[in-house]
Protein backbone atom coordinates (compact mmCIF):
# COMPACT_ATOMS: atom_id res chain seq x y z
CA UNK A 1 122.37 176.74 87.32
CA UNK A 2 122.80 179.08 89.95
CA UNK A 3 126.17 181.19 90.54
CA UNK A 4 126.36 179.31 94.04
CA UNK A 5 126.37 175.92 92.02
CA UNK A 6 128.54 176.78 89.15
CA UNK A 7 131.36 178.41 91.81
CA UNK A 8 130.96 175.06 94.51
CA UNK A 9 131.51 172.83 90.96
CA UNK A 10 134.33 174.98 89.76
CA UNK A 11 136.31 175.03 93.60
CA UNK A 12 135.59 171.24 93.72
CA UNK A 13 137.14 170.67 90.49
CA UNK A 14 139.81 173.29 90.85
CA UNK A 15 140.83 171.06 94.22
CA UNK A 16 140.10 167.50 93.07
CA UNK A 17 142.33 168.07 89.82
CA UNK A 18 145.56 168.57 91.45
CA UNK A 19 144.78 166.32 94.62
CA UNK A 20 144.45 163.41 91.85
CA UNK A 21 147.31 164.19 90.07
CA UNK A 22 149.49 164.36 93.40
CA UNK A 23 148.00 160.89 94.33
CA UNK A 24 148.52 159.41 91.57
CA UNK A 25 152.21 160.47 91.54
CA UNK A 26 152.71 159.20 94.98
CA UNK A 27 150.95 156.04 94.29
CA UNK A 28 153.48 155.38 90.91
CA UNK A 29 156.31 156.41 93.07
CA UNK A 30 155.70 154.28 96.29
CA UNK A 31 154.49 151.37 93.99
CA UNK A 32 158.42 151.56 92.38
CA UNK A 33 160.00 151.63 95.35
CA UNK A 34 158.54 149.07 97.50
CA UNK A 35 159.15 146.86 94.26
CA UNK A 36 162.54 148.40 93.95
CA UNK A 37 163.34 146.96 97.92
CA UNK A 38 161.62 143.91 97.19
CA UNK A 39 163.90 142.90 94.45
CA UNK A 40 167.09 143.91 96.23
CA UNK A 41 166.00 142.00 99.59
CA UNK A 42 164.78 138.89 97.41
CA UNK A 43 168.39 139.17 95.53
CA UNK A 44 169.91 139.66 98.59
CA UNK A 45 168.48 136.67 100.05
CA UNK A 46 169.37 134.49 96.90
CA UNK A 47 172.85 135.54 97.46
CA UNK A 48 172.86 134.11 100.97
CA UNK A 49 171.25 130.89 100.42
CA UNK A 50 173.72 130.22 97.30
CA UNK A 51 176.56 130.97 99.71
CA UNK A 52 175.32 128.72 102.71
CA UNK A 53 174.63 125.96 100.13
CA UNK A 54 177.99 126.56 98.74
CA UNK A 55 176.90 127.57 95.27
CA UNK A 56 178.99 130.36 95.07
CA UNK A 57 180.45 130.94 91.49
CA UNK A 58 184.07 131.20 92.85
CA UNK A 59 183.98 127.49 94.09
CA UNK A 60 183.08 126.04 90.96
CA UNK A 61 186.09 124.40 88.51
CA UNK A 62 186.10 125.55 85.08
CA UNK A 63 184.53 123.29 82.21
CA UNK A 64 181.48 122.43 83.86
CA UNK A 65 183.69 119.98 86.89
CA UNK A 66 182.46 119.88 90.18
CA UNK A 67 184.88 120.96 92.98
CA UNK A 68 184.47 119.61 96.10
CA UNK A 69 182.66 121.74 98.22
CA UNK A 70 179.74 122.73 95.77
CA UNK A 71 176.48 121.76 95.80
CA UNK A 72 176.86 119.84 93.56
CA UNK A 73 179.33 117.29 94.13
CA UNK A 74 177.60 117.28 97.57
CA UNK A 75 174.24 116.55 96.60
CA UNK A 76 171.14 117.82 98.42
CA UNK A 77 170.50 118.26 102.28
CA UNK A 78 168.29 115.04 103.12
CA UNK A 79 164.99 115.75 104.55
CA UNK A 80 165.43 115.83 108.06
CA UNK A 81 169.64 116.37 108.24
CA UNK A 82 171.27 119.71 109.37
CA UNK A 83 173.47 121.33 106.70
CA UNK A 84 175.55 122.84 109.88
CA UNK A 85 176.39 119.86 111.51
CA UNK A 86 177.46 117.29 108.92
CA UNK A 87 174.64 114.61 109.30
């Protein structure tokens, strides 16, 4: 091999190594943190559809009752009935 070769090979790797290890980095990083928002938006959005169906923990009686107001003792929403307006 030539010296022109041999120096072209060693730049390329002597850029490429580092550029790879950055990217992968950034990659692991981004990849945890878009899951880390995920999760907190998907609990968040849990929270609020236990709360408008009334499934809060602080409604419910001890010993496995049902106080009124829960979803339980309501049931489910029908298909086709509003939750807001009492039908």
């Amino acid at each position: 091999m030539r010296i022109g070769t041999k120096l072209m090979v060693i730049g390329a790797l002597v850029l490429a190594l580092p550029l790879a290890t950055v990217a992968y980095f950034a990659v692991t990083q981004a990849t945890e943190g878009l899951q880390r928002m995920n999760n907190e938006k998907l609990s968040t959005a849990a929270q609020d559809l236990a709360q408008l169906r009334g499934a809060d923990v602080g409604f419910h009686g001890g010993a496995g009752e049902n106080v009124a107001g829960t979803a339980e003792a309501n049931g489910p929403v029908p298909c086709g009935a509003s939750a807001f307006n009492g039908s």
